[in-house]
PDB file of N, CA and C in Angstrom:
ATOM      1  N   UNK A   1      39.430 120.290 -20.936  1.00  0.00           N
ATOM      2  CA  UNK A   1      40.833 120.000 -21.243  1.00  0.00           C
ATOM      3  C   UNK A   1      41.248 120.790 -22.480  1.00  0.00           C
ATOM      4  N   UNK A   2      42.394 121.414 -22.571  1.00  0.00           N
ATOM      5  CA  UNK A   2      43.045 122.037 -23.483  1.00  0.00           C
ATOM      6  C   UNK A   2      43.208 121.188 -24.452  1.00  0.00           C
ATOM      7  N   UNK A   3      42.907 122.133 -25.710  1.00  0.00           N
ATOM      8  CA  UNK A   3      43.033 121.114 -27.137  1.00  0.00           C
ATOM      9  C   UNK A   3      44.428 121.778 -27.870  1.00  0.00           C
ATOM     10  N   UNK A   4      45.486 122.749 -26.802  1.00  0.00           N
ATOM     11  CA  UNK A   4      46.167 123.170 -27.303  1.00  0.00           C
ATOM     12  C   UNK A   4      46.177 124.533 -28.482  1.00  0.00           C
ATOM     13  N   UNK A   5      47.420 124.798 -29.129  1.00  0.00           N
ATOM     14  CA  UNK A   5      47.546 125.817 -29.948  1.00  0.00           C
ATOM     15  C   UNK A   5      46.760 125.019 -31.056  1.00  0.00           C
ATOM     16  N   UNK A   6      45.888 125.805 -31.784  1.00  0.00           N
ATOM     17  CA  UNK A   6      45.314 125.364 -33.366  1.00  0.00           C
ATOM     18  C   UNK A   6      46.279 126.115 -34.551  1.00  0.00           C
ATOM     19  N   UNK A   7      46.738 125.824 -35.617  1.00  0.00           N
ATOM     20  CA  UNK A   7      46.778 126.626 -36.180  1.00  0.00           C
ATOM     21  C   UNK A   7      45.972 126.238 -37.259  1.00  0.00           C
ATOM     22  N   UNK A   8      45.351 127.772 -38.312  1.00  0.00           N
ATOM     23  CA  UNK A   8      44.513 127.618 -38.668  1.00  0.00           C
ATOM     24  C   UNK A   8      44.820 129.299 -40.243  1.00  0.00           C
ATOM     25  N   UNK A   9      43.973 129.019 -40.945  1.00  0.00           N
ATOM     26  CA  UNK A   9      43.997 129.726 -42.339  1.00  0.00           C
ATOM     27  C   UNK A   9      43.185 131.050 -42.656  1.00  0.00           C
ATOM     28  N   UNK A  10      43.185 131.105 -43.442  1.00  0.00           N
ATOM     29  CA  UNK A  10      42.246 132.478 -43.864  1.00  0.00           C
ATOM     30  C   UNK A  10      40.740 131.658 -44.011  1.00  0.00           C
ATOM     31  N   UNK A  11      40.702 130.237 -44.694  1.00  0.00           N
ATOM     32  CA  UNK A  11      39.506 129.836 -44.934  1.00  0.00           C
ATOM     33  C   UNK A  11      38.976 129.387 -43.654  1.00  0.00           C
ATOM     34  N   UNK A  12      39.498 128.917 -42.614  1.00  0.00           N
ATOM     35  CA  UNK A  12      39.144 128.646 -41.393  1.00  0.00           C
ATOM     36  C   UNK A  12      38.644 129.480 -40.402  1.00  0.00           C
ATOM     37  N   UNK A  13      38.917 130.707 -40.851  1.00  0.00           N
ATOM     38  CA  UNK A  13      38.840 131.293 -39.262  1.00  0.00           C
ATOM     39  C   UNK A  13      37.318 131.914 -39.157  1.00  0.00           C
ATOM     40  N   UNK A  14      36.390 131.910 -40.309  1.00  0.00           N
ATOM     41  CA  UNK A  14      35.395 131.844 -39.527  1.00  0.00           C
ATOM     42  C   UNK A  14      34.544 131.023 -38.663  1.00  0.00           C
ATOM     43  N   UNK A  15      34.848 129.900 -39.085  1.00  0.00           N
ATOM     44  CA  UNK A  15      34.552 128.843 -38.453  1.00  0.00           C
ATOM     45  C   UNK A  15      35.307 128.719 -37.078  1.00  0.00           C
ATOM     46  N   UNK A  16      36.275 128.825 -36.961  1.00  0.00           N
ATOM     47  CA  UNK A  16      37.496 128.721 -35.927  1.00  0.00           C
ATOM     48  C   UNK A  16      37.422 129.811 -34.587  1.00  0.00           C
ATOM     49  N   UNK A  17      36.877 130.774 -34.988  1.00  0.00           N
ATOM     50  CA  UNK A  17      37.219 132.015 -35.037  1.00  0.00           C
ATOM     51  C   UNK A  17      35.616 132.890 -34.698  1.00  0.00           C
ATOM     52  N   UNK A  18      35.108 133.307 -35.585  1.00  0.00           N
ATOM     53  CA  UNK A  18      34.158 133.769 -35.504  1.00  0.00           C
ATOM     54  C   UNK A  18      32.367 132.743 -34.786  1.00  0.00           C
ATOM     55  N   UNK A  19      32.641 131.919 -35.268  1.00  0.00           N
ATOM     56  CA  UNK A  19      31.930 131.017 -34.564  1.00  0.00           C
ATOM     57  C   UNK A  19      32.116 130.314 -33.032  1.00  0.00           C
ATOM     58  N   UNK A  20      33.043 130.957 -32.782  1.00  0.00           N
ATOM     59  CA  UNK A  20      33.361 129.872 -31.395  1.00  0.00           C
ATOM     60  C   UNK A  20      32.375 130.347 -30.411  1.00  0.00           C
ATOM     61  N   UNK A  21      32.099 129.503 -29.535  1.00  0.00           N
ATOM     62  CA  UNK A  21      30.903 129.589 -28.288  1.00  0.00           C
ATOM     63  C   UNK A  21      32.008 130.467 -27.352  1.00  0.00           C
ATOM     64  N   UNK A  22      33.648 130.454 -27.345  1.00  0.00           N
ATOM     65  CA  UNK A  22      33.960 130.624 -26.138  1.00  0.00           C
ATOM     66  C   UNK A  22      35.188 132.120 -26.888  1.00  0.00           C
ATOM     67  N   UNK A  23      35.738 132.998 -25.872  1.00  0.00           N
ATOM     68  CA  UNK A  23      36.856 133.713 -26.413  1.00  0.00           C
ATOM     69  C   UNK A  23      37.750 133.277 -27.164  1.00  0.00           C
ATOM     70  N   UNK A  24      39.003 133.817 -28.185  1.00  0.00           N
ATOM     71  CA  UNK A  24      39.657 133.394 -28.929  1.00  0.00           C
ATOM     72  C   UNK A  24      40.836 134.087 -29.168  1.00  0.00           C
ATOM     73  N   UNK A  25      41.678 133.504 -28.397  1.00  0.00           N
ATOM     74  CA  UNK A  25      43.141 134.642 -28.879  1.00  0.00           C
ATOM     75  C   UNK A  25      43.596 134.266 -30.533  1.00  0.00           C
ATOM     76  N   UNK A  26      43.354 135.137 -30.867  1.00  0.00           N
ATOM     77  CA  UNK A  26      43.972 135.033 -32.196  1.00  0.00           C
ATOM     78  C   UNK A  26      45.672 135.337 -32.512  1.00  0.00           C
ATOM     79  N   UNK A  27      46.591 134.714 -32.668  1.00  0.00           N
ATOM     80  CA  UNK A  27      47.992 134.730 -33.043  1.00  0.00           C
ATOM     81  C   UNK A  27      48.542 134.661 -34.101  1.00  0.00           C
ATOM     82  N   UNK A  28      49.143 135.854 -34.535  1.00  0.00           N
ATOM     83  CA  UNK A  28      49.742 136.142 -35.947  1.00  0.00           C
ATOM     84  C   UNK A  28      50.844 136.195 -36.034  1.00  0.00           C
ATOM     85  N   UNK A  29      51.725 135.515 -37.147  1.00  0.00           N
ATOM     86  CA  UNK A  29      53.589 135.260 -36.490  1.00  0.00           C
ATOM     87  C   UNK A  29      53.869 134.993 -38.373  1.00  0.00           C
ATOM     88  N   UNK A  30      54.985 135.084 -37.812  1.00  0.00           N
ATOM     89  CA  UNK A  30      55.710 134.701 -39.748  1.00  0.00           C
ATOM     90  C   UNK A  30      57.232 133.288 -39.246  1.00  0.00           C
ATOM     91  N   UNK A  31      57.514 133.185 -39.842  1.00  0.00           N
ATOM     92  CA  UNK A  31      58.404 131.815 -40.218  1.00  0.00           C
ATOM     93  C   UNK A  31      59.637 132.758 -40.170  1.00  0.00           C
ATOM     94  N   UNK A  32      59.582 133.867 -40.495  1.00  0.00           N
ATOM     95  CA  UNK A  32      60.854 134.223 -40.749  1.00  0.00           C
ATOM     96  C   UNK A  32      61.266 135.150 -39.426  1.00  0.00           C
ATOM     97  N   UNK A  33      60.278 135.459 -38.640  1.00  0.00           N
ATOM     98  CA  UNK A  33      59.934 136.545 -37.489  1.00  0.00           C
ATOM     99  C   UNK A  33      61.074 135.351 -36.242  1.00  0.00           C
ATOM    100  N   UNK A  34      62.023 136.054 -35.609  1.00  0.00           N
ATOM    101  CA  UNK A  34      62.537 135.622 -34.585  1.00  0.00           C
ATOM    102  C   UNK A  34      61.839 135.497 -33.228  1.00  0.00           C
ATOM    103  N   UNK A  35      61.358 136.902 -33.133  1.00  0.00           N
ATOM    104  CA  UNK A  35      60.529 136.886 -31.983  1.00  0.00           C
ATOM    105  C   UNK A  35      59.074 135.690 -31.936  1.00  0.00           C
ATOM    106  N   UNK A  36      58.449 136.062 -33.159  1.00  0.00           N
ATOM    107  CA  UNK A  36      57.742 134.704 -32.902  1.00  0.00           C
ATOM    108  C   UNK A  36      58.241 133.206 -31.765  1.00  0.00           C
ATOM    109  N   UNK A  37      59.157 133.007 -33.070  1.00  0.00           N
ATOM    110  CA  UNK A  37      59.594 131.918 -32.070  1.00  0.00           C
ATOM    111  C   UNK A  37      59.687 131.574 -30.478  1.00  0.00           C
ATOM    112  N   UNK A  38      60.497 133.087 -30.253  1.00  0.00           N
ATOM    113  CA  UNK A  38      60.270 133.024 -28.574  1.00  0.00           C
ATOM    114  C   UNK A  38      58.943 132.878 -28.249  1.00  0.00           C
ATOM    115  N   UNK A  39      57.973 132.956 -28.806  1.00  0.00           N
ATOM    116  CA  UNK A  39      56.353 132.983 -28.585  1.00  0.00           C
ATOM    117  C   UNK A  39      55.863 131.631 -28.567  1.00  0.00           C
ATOM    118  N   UNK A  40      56.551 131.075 -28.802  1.00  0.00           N
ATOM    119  CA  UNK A  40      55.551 129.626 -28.873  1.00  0.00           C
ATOM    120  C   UNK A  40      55.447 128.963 -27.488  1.00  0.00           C
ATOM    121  N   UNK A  41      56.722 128.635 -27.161  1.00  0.00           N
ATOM    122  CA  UNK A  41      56.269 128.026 -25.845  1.00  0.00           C
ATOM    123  C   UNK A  41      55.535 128.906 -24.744  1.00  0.00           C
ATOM    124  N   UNK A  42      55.445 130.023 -24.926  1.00  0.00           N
ATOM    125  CA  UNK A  42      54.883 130.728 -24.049  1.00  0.00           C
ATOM    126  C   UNK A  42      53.014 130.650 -24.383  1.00  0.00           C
ATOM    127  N   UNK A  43      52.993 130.495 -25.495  1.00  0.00           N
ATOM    128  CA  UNK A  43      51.488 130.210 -26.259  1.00  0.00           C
ATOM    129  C   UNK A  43      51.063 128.272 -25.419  1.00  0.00           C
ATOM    130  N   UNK A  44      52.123 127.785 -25.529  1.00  0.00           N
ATOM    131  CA  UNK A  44      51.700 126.429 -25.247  1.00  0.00           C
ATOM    132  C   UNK A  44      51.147 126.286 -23.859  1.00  0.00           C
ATOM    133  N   UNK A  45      52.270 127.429 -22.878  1.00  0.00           N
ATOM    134  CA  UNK A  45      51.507 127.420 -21.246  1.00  0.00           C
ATOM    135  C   UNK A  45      50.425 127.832 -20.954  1.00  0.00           C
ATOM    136  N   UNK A  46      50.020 129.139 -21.914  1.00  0.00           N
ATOM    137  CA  UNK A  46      48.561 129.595 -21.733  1.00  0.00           C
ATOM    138  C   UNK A  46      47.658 129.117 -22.363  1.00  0.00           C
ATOM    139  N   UNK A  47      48.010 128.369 -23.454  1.00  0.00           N
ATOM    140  CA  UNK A  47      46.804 126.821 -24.124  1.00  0.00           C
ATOM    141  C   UNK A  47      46.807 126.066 -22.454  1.00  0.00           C
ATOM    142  N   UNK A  48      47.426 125.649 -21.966  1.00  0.00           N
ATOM    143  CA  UNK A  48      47.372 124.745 -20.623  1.00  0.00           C
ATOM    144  C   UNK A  48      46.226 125.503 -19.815  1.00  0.00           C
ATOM    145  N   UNK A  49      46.931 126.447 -19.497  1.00  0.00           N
ATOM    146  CA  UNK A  49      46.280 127.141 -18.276  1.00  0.00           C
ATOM    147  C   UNK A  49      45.098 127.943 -18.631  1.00  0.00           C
ATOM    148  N   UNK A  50      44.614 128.126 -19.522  1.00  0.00           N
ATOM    149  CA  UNK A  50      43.180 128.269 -19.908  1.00  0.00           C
ATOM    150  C   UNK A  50      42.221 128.075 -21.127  1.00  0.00           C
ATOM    151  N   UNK A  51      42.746 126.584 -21.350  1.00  0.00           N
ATOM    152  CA  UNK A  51      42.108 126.002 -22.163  1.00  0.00           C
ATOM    153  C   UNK A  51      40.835 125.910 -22.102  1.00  0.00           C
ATOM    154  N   UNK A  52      40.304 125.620 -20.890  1.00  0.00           N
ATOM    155  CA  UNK A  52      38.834 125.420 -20.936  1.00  0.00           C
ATOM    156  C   UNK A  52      38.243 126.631 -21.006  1.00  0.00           C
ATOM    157  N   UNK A  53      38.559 127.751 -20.647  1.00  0.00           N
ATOM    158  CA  UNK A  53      37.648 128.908 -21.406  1.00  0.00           C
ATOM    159  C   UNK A  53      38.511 130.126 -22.381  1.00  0.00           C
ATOM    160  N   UNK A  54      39.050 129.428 -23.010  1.00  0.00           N
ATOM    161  CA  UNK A  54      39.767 130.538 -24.278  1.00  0.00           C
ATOM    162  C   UNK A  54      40.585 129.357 -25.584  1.00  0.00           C
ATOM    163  N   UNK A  55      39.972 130.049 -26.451  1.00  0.00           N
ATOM    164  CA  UNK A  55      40.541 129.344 -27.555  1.00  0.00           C
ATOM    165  C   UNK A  55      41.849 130.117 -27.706  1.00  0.00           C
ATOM    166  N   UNK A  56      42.616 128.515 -28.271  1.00  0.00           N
ATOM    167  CA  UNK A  56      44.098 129.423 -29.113  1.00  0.00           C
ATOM    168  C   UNK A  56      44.241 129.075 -29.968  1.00  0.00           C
ATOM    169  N   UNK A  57      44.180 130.267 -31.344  1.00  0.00           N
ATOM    170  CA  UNK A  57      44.907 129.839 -32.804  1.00  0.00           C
ATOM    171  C   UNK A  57      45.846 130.598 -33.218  1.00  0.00           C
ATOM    172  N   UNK A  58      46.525 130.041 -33.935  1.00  0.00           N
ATOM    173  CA  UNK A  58      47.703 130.856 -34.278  1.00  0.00           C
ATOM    174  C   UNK A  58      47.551 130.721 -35.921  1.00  0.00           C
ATOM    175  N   UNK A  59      48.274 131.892 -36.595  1.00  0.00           N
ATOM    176  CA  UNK A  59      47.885 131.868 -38.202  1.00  0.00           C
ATOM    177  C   UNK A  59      49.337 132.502 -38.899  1.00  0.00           C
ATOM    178  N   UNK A  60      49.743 131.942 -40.029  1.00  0.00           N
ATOM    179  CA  UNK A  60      50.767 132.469 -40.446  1.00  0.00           C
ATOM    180  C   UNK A  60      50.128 133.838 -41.549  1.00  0.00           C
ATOM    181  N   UNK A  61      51.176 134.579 -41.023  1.00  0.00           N
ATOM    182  CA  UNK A  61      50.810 136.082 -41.699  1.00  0.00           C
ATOM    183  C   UNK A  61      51.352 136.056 -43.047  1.00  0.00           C
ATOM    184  N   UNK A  62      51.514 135.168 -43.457  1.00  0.00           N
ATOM    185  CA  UNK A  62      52.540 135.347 -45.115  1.00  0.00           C
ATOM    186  C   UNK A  62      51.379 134.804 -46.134  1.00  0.00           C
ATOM    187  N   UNK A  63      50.536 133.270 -46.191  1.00  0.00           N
ATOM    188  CA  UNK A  63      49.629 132.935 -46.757  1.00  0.00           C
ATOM    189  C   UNK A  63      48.589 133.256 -46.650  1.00  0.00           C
ATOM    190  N   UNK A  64      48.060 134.030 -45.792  1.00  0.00           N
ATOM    191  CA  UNK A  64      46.761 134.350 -44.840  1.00  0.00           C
ATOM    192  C   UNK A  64      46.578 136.161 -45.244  1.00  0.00           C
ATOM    193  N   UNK A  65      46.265 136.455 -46.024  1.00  0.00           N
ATOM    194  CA  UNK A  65      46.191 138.245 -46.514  1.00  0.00           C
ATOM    195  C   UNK A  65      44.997 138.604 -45.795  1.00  0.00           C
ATOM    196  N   UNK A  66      44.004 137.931 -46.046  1.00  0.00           N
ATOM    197  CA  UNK A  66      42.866 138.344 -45.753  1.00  0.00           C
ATOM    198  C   UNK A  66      42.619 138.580 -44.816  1.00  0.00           C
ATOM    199  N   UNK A  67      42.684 137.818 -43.646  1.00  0.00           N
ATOM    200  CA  UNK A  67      42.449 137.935 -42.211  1.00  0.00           C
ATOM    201  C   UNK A  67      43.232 139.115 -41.688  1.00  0.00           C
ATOM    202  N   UNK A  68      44.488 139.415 -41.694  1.00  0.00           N
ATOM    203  CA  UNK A  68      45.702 139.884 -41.412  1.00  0.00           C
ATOM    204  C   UNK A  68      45.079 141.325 -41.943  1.00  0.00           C
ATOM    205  N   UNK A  69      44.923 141.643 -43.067  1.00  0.00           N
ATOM    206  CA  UNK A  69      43.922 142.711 -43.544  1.00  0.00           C
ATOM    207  C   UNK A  69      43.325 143.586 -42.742  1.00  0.00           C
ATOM    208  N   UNK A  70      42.065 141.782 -42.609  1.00  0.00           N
ATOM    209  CA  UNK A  70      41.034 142.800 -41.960  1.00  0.00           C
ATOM    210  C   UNK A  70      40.822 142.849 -39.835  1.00  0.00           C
ATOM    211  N   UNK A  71      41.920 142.312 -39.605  1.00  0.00           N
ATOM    212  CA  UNK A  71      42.213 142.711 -38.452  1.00  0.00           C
ATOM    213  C   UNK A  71      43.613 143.606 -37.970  1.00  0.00           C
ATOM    214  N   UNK A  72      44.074 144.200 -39.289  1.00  0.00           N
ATOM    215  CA  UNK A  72      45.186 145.369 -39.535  1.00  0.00           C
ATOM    216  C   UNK A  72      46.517 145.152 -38.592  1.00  0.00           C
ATOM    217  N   UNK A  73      47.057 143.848 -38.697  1.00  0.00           N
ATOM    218  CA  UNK A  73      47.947 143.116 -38.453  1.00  0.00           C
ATOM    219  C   UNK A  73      49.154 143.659 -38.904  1.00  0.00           C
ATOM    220  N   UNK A  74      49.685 144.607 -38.675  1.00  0.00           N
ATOM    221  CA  UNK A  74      50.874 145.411 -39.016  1.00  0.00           C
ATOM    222  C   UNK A  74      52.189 145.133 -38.851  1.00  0.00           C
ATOM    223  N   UNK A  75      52.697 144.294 -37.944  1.00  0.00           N
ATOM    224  CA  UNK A  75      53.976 143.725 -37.483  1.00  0.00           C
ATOM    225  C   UNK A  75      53.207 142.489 -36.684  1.00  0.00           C
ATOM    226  N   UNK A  76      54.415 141.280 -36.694  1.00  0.00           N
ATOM    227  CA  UNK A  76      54.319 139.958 -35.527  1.00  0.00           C
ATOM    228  C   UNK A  76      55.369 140.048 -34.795  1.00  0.00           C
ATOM    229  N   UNK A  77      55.412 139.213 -33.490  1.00  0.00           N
ATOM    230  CA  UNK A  77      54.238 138.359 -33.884  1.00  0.00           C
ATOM    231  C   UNK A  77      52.635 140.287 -33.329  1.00  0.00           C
ATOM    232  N   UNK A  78      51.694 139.472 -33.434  1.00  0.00           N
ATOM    233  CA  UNK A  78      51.183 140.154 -32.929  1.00  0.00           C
ATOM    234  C   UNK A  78      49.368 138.943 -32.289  1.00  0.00           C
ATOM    235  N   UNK A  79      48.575 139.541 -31.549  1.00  0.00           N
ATOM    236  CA  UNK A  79      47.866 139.239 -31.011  1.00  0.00           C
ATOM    237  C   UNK A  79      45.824 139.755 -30.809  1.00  0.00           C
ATOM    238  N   UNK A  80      44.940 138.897 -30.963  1.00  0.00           N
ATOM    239  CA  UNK A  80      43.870 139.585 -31.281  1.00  0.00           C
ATOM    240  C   UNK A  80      42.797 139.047 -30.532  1.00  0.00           C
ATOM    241  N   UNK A  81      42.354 139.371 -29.502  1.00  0.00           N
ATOM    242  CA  UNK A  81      41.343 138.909 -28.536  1.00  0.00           C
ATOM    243  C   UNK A  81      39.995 138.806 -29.190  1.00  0.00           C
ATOM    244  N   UNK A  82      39.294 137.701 -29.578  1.00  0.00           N
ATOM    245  CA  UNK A  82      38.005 137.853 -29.991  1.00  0.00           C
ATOM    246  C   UNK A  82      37.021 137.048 -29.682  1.00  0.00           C
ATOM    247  N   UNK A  83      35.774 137.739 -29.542  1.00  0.00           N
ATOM    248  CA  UNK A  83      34.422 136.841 -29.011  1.00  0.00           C
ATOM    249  C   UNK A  83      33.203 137.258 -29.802  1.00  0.00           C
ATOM    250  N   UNK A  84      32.615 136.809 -29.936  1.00  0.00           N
ATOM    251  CA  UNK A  84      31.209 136.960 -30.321  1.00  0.00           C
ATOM    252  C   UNK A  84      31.297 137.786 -31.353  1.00  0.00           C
ATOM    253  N   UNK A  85      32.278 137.315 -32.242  1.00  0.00           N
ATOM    254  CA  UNK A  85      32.864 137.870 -33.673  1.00  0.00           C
ATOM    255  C   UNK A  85      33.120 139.688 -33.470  1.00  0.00           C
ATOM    256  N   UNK A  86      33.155 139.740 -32.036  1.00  0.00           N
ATOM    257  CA  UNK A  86      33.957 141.408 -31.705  1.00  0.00           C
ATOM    258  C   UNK A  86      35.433 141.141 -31.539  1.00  0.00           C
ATOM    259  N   UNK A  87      36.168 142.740 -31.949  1.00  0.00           N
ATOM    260  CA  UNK A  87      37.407 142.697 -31.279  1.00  0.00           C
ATOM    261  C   UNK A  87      37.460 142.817 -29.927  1.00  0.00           C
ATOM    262  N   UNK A  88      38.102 142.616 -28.975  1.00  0.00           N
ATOM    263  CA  UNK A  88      37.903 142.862 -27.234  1.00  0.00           C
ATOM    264  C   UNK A  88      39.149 143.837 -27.241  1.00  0.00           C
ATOM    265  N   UNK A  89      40.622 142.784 -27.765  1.00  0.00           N
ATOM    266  CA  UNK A  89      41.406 144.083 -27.388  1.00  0.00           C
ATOM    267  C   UNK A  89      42.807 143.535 -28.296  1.00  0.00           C
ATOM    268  N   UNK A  90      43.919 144.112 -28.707  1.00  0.00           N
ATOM    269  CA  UNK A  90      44.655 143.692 -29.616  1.00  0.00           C
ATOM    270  C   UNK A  90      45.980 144.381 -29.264  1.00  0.00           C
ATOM    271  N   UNK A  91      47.435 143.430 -29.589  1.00  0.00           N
ATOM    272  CA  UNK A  91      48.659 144.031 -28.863  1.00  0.00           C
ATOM    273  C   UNK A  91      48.950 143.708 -30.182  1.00  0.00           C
ATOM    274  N   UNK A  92      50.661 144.275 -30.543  1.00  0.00           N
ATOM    275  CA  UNK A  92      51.634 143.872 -31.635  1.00  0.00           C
ATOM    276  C   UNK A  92      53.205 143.982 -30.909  1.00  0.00           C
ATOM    277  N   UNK A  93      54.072 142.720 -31.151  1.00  0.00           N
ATOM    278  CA  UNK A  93      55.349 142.994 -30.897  1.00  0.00           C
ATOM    279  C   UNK A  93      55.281 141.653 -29.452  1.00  0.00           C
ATOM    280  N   UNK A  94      56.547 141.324 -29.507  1.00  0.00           N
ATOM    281  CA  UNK A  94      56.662 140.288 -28.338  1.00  0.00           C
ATOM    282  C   UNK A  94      56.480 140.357 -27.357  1.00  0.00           C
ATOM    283  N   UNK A  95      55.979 139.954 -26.137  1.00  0.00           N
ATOM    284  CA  UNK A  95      55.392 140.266 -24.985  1.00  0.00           C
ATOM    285  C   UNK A  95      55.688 139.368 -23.811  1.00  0.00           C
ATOM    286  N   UNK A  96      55.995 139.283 -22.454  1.00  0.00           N
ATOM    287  CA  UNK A  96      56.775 138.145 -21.926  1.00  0.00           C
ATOM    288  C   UNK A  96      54.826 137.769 -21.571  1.00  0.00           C
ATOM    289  N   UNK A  97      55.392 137.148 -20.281  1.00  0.00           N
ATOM    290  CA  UNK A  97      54.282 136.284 -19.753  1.00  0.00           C
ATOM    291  C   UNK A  97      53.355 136.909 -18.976  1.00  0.00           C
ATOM    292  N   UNK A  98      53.589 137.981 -17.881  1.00  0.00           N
ATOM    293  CA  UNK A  98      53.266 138.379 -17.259  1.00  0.00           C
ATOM    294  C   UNK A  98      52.107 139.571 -18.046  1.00  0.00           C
ATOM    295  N   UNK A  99      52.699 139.930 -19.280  1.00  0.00           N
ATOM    296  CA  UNK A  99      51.318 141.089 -20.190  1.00  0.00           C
ATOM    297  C   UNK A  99      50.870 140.393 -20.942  1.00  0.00           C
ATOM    298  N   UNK A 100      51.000 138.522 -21.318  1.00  0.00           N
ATOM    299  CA  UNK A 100      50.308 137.968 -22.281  1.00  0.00           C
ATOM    300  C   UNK A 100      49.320 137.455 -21.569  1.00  0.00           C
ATOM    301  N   UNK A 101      49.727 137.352 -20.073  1.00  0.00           N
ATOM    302  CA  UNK A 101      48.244 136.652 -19.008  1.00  0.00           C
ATOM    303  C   UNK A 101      47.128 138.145 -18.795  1.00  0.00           C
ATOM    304  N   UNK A 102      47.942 139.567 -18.603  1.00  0.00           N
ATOM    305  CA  UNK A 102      47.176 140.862 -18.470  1.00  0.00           C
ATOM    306  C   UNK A 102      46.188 140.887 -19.310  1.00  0.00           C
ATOM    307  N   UNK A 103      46.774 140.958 -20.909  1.00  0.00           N
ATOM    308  CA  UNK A 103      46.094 141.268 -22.024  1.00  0.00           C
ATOM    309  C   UNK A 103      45.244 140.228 -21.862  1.00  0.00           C
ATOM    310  N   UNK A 104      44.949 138.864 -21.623  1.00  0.00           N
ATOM    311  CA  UNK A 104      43.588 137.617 -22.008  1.00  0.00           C
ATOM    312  C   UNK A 104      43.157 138.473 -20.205  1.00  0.00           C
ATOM    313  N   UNK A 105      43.365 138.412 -19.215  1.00  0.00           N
ATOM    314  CA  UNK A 105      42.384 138.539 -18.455  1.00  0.00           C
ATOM    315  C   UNK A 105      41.484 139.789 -18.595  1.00  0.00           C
ATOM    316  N   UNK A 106      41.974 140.412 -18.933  1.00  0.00           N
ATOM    317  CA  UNK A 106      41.296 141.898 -19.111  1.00  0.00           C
ATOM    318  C   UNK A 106      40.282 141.177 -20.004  1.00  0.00           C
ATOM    319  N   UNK A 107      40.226 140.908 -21.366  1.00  0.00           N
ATOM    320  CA  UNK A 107      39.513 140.518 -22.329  1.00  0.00           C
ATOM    321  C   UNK A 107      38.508 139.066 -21.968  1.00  0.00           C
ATOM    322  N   UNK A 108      38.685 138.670 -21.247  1.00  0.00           N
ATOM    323  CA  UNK A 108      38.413 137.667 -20.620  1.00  0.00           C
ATOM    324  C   UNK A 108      37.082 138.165 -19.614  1.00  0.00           C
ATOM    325  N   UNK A 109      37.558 139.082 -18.617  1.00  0.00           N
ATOM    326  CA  UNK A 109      36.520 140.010 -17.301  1.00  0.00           C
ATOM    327  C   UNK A 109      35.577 140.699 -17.635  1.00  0.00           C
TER     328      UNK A 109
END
């Protein structure tokens, strides 16, 4: 069962993040970012629909330097596929539904 969107910090995400047994979309967005917004509910359907094998966290890019850094997070929202503390594959800029399911299955196969 889906435990839903996490959101989560710079101090968290190795734990969150780098430790997870299973894949991990990583989600980077700002408060002030419009497009974000359109992103959320679209984040909430794919927490549904593949919760049981993909984690979802989402992280604000304004308090969070570090992470954002060192996964070269250049514009939001933007997006970061990760497993077994590798990158798999990474997008930037809003994306409808149909390339946010592309981008996790590819990374996923």
């Amino acid at each position: 069962m889906s435990k839903g969107v996490i959101n989560i910090t710079d101090g968290e995400f190795e734990n969150e993040v780098l430790q997870s047994q299973t894949p991990v979309l990583v989600y980077f967005w700002a408060d002030w970012c419009g497009p974000c917004k359109l992103m959320a509910p679209l984040l909430n359907a794919v927490a549904n629909n593949y919760g049981d094998r993909l984690k979802i966290v989402k992280m604000e890019v304004d308090p969070n330097p570090q992470t954002v850094k060192q996964y070269q997070v250049e514009g939001v929202p933007a997006f970061r596929l990760i497993q077994d503390k590798q990158l798999l594959a990474s997008t930037e800029g809003a994306i409808g539904k149909d390339k946010l399911i592309s981008f996790i299955e590819s990374g996923l196969n």
